[in-house]
Protein backbone atom coordinates (compact mmCIF):
# COMPACT_ATOMS: atom_id res chain seq x y z
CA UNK A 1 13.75 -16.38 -12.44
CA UNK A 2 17.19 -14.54 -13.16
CA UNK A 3 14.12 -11.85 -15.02
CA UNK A 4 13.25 -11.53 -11.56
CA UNK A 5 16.04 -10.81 -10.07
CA UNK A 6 17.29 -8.03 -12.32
CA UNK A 7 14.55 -6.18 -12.27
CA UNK A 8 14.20 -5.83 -9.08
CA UNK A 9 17.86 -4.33 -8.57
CA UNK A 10 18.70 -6.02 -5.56
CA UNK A 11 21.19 -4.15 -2.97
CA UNK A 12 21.55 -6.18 0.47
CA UNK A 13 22.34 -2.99 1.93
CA UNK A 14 20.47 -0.55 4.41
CA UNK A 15 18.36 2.62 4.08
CA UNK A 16 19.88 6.09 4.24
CA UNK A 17 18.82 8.96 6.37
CA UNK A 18 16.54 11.23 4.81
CA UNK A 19 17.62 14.35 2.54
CA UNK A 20 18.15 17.61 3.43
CA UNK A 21 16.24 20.71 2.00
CA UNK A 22 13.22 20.02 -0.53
CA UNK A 23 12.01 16.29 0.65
CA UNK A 24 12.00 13.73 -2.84
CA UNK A 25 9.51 10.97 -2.13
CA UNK A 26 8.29 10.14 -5.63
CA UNK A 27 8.97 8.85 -8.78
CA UNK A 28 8.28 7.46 -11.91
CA UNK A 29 10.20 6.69 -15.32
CA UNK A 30 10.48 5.05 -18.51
CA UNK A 31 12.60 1.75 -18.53
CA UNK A 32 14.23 -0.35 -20.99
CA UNK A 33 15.96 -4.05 -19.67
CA UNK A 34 18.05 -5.43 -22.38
CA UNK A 35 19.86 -8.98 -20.55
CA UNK A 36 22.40 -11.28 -22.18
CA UNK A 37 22.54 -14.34 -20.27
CA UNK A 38 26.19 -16.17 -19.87
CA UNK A 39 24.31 -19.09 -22.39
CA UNK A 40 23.62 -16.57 -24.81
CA UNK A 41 19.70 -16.24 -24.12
CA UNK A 42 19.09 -12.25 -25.08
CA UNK A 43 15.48 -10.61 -23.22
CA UNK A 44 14.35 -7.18 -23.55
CA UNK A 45 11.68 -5.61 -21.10
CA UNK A 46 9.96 -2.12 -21.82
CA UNK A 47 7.73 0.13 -19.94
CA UNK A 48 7.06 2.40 -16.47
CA UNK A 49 8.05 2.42 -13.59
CA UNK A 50 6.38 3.95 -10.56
CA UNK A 51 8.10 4.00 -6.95
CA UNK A 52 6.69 6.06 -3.74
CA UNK A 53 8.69 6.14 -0.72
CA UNK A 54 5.92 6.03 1.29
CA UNK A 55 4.06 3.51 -0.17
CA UNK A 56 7.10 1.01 -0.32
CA UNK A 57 5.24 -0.50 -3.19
CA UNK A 58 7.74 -0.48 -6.44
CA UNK A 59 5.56 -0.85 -9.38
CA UNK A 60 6.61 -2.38 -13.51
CA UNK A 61 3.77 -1.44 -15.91
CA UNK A 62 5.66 -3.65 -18.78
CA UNK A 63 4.72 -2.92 -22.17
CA UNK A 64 6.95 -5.30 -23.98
CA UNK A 65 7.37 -8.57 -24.36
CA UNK A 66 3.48 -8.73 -22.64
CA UNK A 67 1.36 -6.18 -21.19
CA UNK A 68 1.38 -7.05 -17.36
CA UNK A 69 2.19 -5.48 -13.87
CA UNK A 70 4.62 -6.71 -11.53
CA UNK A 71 4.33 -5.13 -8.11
CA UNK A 72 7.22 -5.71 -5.76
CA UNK A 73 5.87 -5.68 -1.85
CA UNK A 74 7.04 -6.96 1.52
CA UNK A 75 8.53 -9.93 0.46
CA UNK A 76 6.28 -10.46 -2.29
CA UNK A 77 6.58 -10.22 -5.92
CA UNK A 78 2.82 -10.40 -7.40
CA UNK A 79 3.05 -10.62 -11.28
CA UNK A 80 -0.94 -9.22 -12.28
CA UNK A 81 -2.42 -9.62 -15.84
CA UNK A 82 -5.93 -7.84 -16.92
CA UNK A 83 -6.31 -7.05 -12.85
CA UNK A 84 -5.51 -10.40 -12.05
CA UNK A 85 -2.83 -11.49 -10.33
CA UNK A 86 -1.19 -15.01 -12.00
CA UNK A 87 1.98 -15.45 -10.31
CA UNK A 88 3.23 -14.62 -6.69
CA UNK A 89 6.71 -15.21 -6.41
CA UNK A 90 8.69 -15.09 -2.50
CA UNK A 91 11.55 -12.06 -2.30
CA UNK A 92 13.79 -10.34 0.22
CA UNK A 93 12.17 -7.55 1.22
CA UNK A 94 14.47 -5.02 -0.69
CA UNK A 95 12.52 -1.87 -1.78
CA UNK A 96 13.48 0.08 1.18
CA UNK A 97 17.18 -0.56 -0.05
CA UNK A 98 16.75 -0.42 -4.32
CA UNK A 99 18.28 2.65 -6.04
CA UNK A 100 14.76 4.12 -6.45
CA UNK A 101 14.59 4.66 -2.41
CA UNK A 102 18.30 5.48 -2.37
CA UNK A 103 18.10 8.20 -5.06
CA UNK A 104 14.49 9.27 -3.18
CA UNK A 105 16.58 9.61 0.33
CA UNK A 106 19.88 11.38 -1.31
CA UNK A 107 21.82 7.80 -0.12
CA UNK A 108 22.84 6.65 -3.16
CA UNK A 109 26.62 8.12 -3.20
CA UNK A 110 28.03 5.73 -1.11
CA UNK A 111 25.18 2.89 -2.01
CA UNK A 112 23.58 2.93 1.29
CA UNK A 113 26.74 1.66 3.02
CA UNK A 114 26.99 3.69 5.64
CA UNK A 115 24.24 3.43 7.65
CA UNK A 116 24.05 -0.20 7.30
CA UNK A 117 25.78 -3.41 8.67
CA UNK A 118 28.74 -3.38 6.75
CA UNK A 119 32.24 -1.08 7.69
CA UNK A 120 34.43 0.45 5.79
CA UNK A 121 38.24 -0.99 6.72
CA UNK A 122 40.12 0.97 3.86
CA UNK A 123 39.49 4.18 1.48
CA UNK A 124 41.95 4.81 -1.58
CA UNK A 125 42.58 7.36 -4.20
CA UNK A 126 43.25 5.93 -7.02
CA UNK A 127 43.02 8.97 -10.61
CA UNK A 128 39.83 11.24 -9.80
CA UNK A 129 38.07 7.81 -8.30
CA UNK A 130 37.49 7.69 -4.44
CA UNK A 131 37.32 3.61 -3.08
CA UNK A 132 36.43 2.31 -0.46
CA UNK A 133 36.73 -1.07 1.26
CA UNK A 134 33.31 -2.18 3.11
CA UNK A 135 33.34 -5.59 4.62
CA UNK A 136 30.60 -7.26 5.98
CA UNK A 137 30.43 -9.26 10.30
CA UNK A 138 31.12 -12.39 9.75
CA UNK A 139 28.98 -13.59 11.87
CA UNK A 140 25.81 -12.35 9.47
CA UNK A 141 27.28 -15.47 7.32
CA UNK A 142 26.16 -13.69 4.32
CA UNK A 143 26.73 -14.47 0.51
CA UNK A 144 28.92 -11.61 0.28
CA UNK A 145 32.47 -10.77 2.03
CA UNK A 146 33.25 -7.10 1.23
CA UNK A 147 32.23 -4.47 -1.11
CA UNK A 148 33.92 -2.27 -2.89
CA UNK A 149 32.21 1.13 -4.75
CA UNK A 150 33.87 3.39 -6.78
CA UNK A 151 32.47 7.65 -6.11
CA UNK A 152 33.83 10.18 -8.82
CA UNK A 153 33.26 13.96 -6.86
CA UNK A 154 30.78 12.21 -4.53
CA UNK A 155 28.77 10.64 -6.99
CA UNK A 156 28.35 6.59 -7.34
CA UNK A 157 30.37 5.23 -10.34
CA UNK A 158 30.82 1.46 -9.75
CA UNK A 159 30.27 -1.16 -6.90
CA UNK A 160 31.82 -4.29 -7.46
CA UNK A 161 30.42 -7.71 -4.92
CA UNK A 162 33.06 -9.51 -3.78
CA UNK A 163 32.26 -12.92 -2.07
CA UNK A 164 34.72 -16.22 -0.43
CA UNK A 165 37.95 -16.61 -1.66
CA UNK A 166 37.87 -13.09 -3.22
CA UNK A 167 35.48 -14.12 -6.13
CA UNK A 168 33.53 -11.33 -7.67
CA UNK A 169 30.10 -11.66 -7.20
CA UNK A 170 28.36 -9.28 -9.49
CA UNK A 171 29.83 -5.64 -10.83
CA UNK A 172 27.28 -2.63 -11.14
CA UNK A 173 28.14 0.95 -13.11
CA UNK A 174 26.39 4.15 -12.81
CA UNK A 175 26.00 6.01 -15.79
CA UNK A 176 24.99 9.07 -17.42
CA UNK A 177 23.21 11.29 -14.42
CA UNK A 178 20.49 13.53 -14.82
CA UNK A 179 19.42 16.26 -12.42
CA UNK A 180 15.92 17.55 -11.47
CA UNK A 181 16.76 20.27 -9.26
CA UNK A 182 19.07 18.83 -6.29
CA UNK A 183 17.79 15.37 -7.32
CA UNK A 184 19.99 13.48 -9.23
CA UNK A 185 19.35 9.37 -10.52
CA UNK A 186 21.38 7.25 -12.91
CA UNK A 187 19.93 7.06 -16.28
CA UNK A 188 21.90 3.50 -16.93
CA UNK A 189 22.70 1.22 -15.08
CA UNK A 190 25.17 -1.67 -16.41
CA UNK A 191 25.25 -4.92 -14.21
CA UNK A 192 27.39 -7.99 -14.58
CA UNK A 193 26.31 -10.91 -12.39
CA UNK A 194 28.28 -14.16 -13.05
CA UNK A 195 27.20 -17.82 -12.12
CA UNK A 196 29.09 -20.49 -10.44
CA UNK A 197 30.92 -21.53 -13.44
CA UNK A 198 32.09 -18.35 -14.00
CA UNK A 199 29.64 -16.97 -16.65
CA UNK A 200 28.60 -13.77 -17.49
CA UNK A 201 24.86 -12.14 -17.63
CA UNK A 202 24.61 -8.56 -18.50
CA UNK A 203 22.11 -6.52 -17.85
CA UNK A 204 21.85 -2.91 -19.07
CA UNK A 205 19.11 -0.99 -17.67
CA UNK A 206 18.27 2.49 -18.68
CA UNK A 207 15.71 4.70 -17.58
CA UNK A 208 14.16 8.02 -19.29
CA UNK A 209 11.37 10.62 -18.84
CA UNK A 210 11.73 10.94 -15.17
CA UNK A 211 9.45 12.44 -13.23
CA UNK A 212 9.96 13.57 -9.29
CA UNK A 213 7.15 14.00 -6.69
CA UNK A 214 4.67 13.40 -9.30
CA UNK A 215 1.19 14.88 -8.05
CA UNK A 216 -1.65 14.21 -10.90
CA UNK A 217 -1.49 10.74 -10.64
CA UNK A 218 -1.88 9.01 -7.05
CA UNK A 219 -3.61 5.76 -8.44
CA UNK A 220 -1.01 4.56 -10.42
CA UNK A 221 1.39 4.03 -7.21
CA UNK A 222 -0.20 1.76 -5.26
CA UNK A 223 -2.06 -1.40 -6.53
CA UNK A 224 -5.14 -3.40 -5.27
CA UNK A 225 -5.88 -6.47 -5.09
């Protein structure tokens, strides 16, 4: 299950406003998933990825370890092998707010934050790092307390989860940006989530090959059943 949940690059955050100038709505990538769980259990995942704005359907052709789709819609996770699907597995409906739809709607320099439920209470300078402080009502009685991200000359760098108690929840870094005319995506991603005893599982995800408003090939981003 913890496969799940990295690769689906959860962010309990809200969509951005649309970008300004040439409209991004597509794209699609190589990815690598290499996780090290906090009992030492090691898992690599290879393959493509294929996300359309429009569609709201993000979509894993995995090569490696098996040849299978996993198709991430609504609040469904359908898991399809030789065009049938085997598993169906119950999500938050997140697409809207993964780093795919961020990058897609130029929101991903302050992680969605703004235009969502949490509020920023404190901004700091700190080196060449911009942070800022973004707690969450408490009446939402969410997992989380406050966030915290990290922008180096307005690009993401780090957001770090902080729950009760001040306990960090999970720490992401943004790595190693490419650029596609005024589109710009993280080509890593490094993710620390720990467990309630304190553990550590790393993920490092990094993508290559990326491809922006893709036209030639319409089938491959949206799946039916």
């Amino acid at each position: 299950m913890y496969r799940v949940y990295i690769l689906i690059f959860i962010a309990w955050i809200s969509n951005s406003g649309l970008c300004f100038g040439q409209e991004y709505f597509r794209l699609k990538a190589d990815f690598t998933v290499k996780i090290k769980q906090s009992d030492g259990t090691m898992t690599l995942t290879k393959g493509k990825l294929y996300y359309d704005k429009n569609f709201k359907e993000l979509i894993y052709d995995i090569t490696f370890p098996e040849t299978e789709k996993w198709v991430s819609r609504d609040t469904s996770l359908y898991k399809i092998r030789q065009d049938t699907v085997f598993e169906r597995v119950t999500i938050p409906s997140i697409n809207e707010f993964t780093v795919f739809h961020l990058s897609l709607n130029a929101g991903l320099n302050d992680y969605g934050l703004k235009n969502s439920i949490y509020r920023i209470h404190k901004v700091e300078k700190k080196d060449d790092l911009i942070l800022s402080w973004w707690n969450i009502p408490e009446q939402i009685g969410a997992v989380m307390d406050y966030v915290v991200i990290a922008k180096k000359e307005n690009r993401l760098e780090s957001v770090v989860m902080i729950g009760d108690n001040e306990k960090i929840i999970s720490k992401q870094f943004f790595r190693d940006y490419t650029h596609i005319d005024a589109f710009e995506f993280p080509q890593q991603i490094i993710q620390i989530v720990y467990d309630e005893t304190g553990g550590e599982n790393y993920q490092v995800t990094e993508f290559n090959n990326l491809v922006v408003n893709d036209m030639n090939d319409n089938d491959l981003y949206h799946v039916s059943f």
